[in-house]
N, C-alpha and C. Protein backbone atom coordinates (compact mmCIF):
# COMPACT_ATOMS: atom_id res chain seq x y z
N UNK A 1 71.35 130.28 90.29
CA UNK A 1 72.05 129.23 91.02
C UNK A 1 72.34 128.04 90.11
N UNK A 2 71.38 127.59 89.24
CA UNK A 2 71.40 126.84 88.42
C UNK A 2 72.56 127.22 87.08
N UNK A 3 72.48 128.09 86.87
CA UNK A 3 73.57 128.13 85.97
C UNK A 3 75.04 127.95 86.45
N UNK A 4 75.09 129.11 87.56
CA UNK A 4 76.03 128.67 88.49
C UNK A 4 76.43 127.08 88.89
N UNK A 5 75.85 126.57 89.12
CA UNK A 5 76.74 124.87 89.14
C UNK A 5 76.80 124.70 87.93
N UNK A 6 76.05 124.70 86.74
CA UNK A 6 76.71 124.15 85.77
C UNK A 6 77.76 125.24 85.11
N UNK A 7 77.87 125.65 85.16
CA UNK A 7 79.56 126.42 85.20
C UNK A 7 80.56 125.57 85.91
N UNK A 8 80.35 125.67 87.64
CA UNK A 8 81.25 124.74 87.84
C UNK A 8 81.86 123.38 87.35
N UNK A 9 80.64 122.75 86.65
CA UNK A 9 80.17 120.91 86.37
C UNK A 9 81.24 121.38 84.74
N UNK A 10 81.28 122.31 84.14
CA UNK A 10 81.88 122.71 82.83
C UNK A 10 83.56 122.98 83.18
N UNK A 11 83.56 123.71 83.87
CA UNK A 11 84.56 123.78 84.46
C UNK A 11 85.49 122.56 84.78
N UNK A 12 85.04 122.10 86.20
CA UNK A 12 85.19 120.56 86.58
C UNK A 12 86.03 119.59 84.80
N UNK A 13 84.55 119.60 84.66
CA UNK A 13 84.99 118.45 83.69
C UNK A 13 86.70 119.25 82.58
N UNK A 14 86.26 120.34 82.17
CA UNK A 14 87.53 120.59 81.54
C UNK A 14 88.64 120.09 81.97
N UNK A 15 88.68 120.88 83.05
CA UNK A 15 90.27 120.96 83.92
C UNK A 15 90.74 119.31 84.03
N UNK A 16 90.10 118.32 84.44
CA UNK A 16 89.98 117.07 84.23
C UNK A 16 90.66 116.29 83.03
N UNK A 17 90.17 116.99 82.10
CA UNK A 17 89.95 116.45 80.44
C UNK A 17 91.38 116.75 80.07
N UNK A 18 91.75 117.99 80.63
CA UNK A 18 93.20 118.98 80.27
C UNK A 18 94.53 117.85 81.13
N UNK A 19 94.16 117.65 82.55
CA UNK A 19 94.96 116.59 83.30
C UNK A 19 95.23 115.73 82.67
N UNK A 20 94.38 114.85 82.24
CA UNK A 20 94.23 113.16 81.11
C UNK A 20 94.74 113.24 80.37
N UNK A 21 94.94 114.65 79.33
CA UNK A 21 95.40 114.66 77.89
C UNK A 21 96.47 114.85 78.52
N UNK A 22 97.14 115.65 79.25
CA UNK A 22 98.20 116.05 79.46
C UNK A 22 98.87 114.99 80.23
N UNK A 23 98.64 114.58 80.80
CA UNK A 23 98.89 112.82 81.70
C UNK A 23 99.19 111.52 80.95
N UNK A 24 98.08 111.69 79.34
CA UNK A 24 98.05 110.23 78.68
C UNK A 24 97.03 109.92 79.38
N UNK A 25 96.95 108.76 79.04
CA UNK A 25 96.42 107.12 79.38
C UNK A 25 97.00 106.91 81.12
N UNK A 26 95.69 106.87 82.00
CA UNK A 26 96.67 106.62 83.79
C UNK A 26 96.97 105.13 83.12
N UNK A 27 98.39 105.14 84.17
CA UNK A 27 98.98 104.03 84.19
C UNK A 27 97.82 102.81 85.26
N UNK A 28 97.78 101.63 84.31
CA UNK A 28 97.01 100.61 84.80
C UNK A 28 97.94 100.09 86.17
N UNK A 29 97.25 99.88 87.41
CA UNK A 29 98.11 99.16 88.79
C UNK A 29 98.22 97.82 88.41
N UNK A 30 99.35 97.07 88.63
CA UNK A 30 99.17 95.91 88.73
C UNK A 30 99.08 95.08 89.81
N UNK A 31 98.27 94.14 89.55
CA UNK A 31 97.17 93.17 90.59
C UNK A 31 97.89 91.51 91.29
N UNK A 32 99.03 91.39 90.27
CA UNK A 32 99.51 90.16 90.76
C UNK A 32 101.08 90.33 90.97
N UNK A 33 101.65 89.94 92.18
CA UNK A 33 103.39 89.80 91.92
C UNK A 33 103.63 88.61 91.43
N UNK A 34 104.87 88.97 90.93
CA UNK A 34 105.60 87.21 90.59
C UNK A 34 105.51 86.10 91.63
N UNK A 35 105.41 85.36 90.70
CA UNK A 35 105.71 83.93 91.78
C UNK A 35 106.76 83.77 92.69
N UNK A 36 107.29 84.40 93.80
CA UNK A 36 108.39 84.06 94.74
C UNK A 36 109.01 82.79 94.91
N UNK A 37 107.61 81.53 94.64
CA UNK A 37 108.38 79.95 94.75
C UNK A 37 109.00 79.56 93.51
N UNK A 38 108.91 80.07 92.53
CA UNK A 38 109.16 79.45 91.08
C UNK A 38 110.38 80.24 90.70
N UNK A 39 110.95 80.86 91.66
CA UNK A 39 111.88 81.82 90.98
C UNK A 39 113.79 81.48 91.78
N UNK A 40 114.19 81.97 90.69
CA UNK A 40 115.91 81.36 91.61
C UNK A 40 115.98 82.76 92.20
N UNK A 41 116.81 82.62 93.20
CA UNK A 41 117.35 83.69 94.55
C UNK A 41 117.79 85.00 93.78
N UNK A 42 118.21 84.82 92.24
CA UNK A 42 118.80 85.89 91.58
C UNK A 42 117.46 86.95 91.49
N UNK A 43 116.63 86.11 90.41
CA UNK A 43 115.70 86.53 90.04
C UNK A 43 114.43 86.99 91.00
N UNK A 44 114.40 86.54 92.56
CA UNK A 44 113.55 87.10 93.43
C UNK A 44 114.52 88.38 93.89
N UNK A 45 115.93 88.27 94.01
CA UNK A 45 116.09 88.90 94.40
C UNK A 45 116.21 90.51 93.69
N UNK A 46 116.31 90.59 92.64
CA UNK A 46 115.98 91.23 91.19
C UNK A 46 114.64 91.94 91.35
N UNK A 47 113.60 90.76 91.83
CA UNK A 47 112.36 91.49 91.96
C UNK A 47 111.64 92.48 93.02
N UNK A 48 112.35 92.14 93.76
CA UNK A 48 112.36 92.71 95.41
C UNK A 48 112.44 94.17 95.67
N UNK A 49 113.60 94.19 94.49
CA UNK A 49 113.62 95.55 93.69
C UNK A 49 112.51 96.14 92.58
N UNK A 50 112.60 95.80 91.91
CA UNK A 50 111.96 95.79 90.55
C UNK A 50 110.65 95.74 90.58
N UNK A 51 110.36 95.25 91.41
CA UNK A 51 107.96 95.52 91.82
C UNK A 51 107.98 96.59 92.67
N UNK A 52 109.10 96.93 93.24
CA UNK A 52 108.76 97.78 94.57
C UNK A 52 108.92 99.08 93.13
N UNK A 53 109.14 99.03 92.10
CA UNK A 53 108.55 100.24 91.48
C UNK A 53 107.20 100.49 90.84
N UNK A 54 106.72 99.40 90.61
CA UNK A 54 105.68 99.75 89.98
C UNK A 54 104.02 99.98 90.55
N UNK A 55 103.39 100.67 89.64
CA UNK A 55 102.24 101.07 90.52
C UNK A 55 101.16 99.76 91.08
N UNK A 56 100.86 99.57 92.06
CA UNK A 56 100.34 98.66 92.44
C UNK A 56 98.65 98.67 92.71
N UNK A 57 97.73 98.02 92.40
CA UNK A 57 96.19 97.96 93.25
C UNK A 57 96.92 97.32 94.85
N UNK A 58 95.73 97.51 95.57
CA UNK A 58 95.32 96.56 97.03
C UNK A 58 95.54 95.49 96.53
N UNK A 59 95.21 94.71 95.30
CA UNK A 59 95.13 93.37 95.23
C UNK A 59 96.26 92.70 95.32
N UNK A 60 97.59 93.73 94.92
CA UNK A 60 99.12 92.60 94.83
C UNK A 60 99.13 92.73 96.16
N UNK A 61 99.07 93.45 97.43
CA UNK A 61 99.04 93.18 98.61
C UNK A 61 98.84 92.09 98.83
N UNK A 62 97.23 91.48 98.80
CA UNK A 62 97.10 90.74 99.64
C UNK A 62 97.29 89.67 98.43
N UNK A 63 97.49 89.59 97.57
CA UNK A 63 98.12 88.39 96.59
C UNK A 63 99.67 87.88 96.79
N UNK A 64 100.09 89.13 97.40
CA UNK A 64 101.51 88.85 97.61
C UNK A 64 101.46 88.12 99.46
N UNK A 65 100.39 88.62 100.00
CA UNK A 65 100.56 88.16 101.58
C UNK A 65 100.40 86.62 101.02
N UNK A 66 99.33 86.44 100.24
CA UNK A 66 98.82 84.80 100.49
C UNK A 66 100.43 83.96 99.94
N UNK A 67 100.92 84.61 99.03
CA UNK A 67 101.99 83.55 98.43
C UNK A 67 103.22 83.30 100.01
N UNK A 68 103.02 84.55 100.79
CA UNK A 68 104.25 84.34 101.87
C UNK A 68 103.55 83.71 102.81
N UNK A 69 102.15 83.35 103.58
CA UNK A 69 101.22 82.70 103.95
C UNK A 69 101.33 81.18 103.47
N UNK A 70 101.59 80.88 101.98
CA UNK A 70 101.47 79.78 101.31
C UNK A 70 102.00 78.51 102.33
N UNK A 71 103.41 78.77 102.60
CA UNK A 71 103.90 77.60 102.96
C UNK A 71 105.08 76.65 101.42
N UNK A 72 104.84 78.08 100.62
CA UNK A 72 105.33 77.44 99.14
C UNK A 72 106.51 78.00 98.89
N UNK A 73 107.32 79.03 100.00
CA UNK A 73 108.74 79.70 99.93
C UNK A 73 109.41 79.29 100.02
N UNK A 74 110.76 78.68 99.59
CA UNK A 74 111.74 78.62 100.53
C UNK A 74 111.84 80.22 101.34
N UNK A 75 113.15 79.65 102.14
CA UNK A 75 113.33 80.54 103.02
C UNK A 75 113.95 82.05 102.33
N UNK A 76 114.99 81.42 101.40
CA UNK A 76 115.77 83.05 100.97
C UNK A 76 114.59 83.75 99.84
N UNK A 77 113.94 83.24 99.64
CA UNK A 77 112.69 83.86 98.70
C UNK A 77 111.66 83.96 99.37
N UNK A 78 111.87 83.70 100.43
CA UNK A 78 110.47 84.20 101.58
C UNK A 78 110.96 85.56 102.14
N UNK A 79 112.37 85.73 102.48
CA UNK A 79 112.63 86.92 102.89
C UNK A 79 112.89 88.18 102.22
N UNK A 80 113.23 87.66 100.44
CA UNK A 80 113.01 88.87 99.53
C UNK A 80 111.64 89.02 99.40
N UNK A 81 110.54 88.36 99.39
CA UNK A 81 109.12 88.89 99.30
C UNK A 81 108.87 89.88 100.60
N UNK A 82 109.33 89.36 101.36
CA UNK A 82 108.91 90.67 102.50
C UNK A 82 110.00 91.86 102.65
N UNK A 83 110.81 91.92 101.64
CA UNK A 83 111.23 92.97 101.98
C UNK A 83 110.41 93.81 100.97
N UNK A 84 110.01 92.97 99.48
CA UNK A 84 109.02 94.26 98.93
C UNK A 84 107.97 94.36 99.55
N UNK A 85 107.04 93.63 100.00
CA UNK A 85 105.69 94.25 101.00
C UNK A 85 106.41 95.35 102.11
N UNK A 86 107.39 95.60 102.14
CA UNK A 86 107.84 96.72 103.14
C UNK A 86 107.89 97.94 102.38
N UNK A 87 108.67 97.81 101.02
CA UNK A 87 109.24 98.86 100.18
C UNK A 87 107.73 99.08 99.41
N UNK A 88 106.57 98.73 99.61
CA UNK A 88 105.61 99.00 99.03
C UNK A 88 104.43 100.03 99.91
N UNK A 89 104.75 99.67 101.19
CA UNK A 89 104.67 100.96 102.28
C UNK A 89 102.53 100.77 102.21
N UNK A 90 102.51 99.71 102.16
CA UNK A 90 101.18 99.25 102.38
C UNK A 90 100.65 99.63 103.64
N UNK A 91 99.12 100.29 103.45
CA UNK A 91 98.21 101.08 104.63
C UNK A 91 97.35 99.92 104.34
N UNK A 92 97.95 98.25 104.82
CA UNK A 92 97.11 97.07 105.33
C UNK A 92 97.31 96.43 106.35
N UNK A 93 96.25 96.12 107.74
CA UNK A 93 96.61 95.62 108.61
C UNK A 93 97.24 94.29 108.55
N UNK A 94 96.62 93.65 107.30
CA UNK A 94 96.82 92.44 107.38
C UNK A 94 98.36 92.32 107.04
N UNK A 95 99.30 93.32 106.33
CA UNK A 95 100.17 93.00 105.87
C UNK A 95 101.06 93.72 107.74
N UNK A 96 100.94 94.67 108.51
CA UNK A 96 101.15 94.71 109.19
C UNK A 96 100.97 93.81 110.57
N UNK A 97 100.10 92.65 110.76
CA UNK A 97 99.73 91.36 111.24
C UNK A 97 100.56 90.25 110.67
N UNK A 98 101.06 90.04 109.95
CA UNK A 98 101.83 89.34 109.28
C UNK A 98 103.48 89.44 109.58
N UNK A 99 103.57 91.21 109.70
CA UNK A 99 105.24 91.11 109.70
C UNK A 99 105.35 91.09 111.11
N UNK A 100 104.37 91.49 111.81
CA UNK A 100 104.87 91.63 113.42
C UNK A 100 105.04 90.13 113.63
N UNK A 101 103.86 89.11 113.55
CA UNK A 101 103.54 87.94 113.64
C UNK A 101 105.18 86.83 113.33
N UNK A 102 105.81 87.72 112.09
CA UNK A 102 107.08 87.03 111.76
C UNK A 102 108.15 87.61 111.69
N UNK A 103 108.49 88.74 112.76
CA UNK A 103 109.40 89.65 112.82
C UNK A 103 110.77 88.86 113.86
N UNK A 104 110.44 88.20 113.94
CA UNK A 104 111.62 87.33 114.11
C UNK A 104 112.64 86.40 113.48
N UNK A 105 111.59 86.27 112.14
CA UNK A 105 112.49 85.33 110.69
C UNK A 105 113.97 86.17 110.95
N UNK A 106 114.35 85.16 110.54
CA UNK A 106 115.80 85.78 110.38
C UNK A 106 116.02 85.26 108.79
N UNK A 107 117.22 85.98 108.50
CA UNK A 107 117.21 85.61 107.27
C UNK A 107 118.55 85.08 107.00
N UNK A 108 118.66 84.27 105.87
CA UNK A 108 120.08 83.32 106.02
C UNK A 108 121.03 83.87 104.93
N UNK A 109 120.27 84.10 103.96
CA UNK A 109 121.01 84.99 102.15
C UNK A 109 120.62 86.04 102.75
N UNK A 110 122.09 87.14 102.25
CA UNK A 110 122.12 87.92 101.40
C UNK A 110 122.13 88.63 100.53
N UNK A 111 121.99 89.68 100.47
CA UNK A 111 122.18 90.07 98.85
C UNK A 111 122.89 90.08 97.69
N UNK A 112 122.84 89.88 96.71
CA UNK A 112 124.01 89.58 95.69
C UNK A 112 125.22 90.40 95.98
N UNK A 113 126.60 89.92 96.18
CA UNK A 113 127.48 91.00 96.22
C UNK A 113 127.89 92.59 95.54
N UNK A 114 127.17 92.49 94.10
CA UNK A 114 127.43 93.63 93.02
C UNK A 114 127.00 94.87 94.11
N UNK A 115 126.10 94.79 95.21
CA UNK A 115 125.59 95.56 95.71
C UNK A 115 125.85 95.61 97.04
N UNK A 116 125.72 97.23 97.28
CA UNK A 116 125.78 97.86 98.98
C UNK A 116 124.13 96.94 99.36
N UNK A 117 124.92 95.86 100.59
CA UNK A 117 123.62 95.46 101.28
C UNK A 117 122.48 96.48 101.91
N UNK A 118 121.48 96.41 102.04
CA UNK A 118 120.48 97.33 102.30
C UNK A 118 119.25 96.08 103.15
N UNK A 119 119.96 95.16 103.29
CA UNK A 119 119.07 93.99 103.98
C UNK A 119 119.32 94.08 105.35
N UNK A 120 118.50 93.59 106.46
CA UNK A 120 118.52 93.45 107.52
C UNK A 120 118.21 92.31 108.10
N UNK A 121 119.20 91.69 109.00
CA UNK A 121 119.40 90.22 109.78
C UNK A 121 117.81 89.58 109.44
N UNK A 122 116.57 90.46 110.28
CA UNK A 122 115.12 90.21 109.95
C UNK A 122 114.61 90.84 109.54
N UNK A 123 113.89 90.36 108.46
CA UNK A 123 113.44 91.37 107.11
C UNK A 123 112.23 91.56 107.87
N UNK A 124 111.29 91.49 108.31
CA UNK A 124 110.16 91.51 108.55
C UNK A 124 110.34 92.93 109.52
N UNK A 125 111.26 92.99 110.47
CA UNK A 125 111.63 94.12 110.98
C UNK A 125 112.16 95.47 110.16
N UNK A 126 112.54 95.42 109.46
CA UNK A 126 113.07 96.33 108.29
C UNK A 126 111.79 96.28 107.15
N UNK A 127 111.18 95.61 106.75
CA UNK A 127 109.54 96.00 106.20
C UNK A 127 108.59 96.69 106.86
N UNK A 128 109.05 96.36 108.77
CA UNK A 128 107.90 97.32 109.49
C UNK A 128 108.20 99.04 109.59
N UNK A 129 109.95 98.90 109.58
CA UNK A 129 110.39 100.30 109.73
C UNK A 129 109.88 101.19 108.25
N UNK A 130 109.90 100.06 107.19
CA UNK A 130 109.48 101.23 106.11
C UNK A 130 108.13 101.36 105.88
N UNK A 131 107.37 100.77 106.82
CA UNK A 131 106.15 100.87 106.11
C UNK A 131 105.64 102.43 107.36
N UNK A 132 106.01 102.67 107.96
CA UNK A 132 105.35 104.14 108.83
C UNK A 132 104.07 104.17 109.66
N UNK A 133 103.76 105.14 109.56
CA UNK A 133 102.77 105.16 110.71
C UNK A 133 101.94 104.16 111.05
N UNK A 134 101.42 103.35 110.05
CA UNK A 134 100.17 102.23 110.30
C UNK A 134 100.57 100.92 111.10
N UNK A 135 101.80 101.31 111.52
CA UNK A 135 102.15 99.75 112.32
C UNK A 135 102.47 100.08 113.84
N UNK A 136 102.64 102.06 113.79
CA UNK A 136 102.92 102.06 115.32
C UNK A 136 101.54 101.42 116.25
N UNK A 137 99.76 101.83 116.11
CA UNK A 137 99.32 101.50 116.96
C UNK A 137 99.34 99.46 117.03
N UNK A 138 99.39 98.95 116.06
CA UNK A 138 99.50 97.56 115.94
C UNK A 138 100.73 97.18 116.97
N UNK A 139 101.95 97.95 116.87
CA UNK A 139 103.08 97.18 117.20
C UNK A 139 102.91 97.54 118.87
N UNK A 140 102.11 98.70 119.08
CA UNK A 140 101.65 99.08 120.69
C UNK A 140 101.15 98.13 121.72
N UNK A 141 100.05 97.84 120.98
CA UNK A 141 99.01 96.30 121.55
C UNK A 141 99.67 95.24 121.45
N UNK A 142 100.58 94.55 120.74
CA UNK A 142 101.52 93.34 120.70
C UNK A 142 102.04 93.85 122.06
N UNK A 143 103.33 95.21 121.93
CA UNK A 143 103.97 94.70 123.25
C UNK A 143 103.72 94.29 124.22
N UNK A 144 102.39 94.79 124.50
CA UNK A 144 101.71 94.56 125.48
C UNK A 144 101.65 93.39 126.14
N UNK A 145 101.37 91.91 125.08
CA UNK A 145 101.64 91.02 125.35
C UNK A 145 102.57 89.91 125.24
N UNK A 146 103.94 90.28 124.74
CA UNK A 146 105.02 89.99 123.96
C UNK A 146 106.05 89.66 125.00
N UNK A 147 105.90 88.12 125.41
CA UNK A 147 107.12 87.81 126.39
C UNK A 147 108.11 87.39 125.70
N UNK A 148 108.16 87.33 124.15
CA UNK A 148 109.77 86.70 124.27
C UNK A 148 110.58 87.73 124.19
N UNK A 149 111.65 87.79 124.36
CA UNK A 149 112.58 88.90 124.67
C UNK A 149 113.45 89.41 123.25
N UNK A 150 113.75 88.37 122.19
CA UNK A 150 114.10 89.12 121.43
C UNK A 150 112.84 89.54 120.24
N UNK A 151 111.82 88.72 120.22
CA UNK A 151 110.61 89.75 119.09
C UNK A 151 110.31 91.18 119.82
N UNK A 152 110.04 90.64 121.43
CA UNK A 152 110.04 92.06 122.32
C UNK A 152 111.31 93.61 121.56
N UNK A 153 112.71 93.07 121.94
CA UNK A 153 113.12 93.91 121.19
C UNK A 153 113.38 94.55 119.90
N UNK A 154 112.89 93.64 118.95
CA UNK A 154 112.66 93.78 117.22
C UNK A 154 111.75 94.92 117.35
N UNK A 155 110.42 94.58 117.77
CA UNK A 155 109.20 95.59 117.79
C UNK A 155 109.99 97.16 118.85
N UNK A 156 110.46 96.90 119.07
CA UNK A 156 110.74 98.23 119.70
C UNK A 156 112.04 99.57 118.97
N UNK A 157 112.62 98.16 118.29
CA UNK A 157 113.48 99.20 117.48
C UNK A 157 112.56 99.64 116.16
N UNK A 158 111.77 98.67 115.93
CA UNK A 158 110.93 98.81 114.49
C UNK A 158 110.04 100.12 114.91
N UNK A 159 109.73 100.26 115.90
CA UNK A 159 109.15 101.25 116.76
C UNK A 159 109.38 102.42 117.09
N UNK A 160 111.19 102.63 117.16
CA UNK A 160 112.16 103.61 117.08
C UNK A 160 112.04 104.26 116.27
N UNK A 161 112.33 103.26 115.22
CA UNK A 161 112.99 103.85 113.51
C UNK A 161 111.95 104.39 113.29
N UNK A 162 110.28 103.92 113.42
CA UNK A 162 109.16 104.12 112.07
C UNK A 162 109.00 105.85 112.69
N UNK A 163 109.09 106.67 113.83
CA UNK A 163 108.50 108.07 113.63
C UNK A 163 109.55 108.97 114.01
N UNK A 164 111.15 108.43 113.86
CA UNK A 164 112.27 108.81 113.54
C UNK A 164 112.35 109.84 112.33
N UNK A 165 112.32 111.22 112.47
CA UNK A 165 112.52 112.31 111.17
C UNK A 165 113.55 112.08 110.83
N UNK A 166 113.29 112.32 109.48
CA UNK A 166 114.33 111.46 108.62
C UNK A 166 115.91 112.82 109.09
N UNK A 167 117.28 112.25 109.02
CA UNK A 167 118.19 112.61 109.33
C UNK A 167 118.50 112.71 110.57
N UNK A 168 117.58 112.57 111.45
CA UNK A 168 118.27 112.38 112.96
C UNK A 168 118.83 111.57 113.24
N UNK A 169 119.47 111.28 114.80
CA UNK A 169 119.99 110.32 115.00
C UNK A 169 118.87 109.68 116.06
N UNK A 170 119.00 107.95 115.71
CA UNK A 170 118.89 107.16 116.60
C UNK A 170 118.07 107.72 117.97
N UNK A 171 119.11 108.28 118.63
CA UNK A 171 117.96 108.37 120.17
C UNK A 171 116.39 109.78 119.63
N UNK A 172 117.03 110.42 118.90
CA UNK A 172 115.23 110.97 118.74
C UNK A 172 114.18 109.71 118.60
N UNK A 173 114.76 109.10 117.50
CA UNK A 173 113.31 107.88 117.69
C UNK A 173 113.14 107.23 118.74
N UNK A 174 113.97 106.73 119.00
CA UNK A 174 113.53 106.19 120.21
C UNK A 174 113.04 107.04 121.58
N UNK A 175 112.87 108.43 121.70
CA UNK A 175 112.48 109.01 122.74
C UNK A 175 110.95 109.33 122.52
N UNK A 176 110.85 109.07 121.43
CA UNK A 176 109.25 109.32 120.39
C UNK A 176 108.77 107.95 120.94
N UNK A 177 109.45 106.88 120.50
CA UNK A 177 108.82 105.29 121.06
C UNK A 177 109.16 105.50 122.68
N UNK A 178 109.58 105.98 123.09
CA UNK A 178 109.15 105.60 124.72
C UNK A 178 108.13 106.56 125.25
N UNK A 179 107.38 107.71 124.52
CA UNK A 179 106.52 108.71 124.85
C UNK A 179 105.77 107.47 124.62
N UNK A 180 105.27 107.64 122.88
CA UNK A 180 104.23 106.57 122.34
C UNK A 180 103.93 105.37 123.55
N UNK A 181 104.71 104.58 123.78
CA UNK A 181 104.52 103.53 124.88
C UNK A 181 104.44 104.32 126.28
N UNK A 182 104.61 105.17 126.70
CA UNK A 182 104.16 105.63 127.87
C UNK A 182 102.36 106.14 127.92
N UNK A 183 102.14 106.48 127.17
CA UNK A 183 101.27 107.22 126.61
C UNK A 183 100.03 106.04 126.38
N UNK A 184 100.64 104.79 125.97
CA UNK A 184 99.83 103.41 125.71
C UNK A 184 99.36 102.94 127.29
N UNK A 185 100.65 103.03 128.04
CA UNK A 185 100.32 102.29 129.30
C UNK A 185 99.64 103.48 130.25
N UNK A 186 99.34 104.78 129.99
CA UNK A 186 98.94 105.41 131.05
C UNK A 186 97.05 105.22 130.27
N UNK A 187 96.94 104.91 129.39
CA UNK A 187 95.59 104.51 128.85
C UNK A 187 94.88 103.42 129.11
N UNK A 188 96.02 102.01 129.13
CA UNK A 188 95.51 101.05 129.79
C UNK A 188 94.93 100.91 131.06
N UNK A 189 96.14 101.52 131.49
CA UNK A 189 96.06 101.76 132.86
C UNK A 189 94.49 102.27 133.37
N UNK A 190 94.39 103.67 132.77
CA UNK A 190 93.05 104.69 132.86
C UNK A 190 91.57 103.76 132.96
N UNK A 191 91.70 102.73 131.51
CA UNK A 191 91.09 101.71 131.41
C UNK A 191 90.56 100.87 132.06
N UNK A 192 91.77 100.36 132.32
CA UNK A 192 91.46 99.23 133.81
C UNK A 192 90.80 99.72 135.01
N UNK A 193 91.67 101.21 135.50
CA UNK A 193 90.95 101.49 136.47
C UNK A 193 89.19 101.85 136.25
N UNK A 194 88.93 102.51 135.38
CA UNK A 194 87.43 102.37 134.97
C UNK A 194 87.10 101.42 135.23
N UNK A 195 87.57 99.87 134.41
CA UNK A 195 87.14 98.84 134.70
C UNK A 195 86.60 98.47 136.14
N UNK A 196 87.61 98.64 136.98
CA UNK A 196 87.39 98.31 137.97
C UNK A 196 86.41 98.95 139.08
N UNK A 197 86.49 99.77 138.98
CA UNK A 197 85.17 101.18 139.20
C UNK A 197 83.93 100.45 139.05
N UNK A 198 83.54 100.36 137.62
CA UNK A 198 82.73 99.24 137.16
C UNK A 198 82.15 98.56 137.70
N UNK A 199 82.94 97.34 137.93
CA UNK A 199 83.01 96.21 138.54
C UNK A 199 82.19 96.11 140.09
N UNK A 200 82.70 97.34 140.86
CA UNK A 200 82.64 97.37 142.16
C UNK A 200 81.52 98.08 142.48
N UNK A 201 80.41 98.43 141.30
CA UNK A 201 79.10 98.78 141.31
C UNK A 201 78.44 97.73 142.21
C-alpha cells in the first residue's frame, strides 16, 4: 500500500512539473486597477477594455469596488469602471450589492466614436447581465422589495438577459426570469405560511 501511494505522490508531482515547464512561469494576477479618478475619459475608457483582459486576484475586485465607492469619480469614469467590474464576471457579492444598489446610474458619455458602441444607457445593468449566475439569487430578494418602478424594471431585464442561452431570442430569457421569480414567491409564500403556523402555537 505504501509503495502504492508513493507511486502516485511520483507520479502527481511529475505530471505537475511537465504542466509548469510546459506552461512557463504562471502568469502573476494583478492586484490593483488603475486609478479611474486620475485618468481622462480617453484613457479610462481605453482601460475598461484593456484590464478586462488581464488575469486578475480577488484583490482588484474589491480595490476596484472601493475606488467606485470612493466618491473620487467623476461621472463618465465612474461608468467605465463598472463596466469592467462587469466584463470581469466577478463571483463577489459585494460587487453584485453594489451594481444592483446603482443600477439605475445612467450614464451621460459614450464611447469614443472609432467604435461600434457596446455601452448601455445604465452600465451597472449591463455589468449585472455579464456577470451570470451569481446575481440571479441577489437580484430575487431586491425585487422583492423594490418600489421604484424603473430600478424595478432594470433588475428584471438584467434578470432576463443573465440565464438567456446564448443565441436565443429575448422572450426565452425572460420566460426563465418569470419561472425563477415564480418559483421565489411560491417559497416566500411557503415561508410565511410556516411562519404563521408558528405563530398560532
Amino acid at each position: 500500500m505504501a509503495n502504492y501511494l508513493l507511486f502516485i505522490a511520483v507520479f502527481v508531482l511529475t505530471f505537475v512539473t511537465k504542466v509548469e515547464a510546459q506552461n512557463g512561469t504562471p502568469t502573476p494576477c494583478a492586484t490593483n486597477p488603475p486609478d479611474f479618478s486620475k485618468m481622462s475619459y480617453k484613457e479610462a475608457d481605453e482601460a475598461s477594455f484593456s484590464e478586462a483582459e488581464k488575469v486578475t486576484c480577488p484583490e482588484y475586485v474589491t480595490n476596484l469596488l472601493n475606488q467606485l465607492r470612493s466618491g473620487r469619480l467623476n461621472e463618465d469614469n465612474k461608468a467605465l469602471a463598472i463596466d469592467l467590474l462587469g466584463k470581469l464576471h466577478p463571483n463577489d457579492l459585494n460587487a453584485v450589492e453594489f451594481l444592483i444598489e446603482n443600477v439605475d446610474f445612467k450614464r451621460k458619455k459614450f464611447d469614443l466614436p472609432t467604435r461600434i458602441s457596446t455601452q448601455l444607457k445604465y452600465p451597472a445593468e449591463g455589468a449585472l447581465m455579464l456577470m451570470g449566475q451569481p446575481v440571479i439569487d441577489p437580484i430575487l430578494n431586491h425585487l422583492g422589495n423594490e418600489t421604484n418602478t424603473l430600478r424595478c424594471h432594470l433588475l428584471c431585464e438584467a434578470l432576463a438577459f443573465v440565464d438567456k442561452p446564448k443565441n436565443d431570442n429575448a422572450s426565452v430569457g425572460k420566460a426563465i426570469a418569470l419561472q425563477q421569480v415564480q418559483q421565489k414567491l411560491a417559497t416566500i409564500q411557503t415561508n410565511l405560511e410556516a411562519a404563521l403556523i408558528e405563530l398560532k402555537k
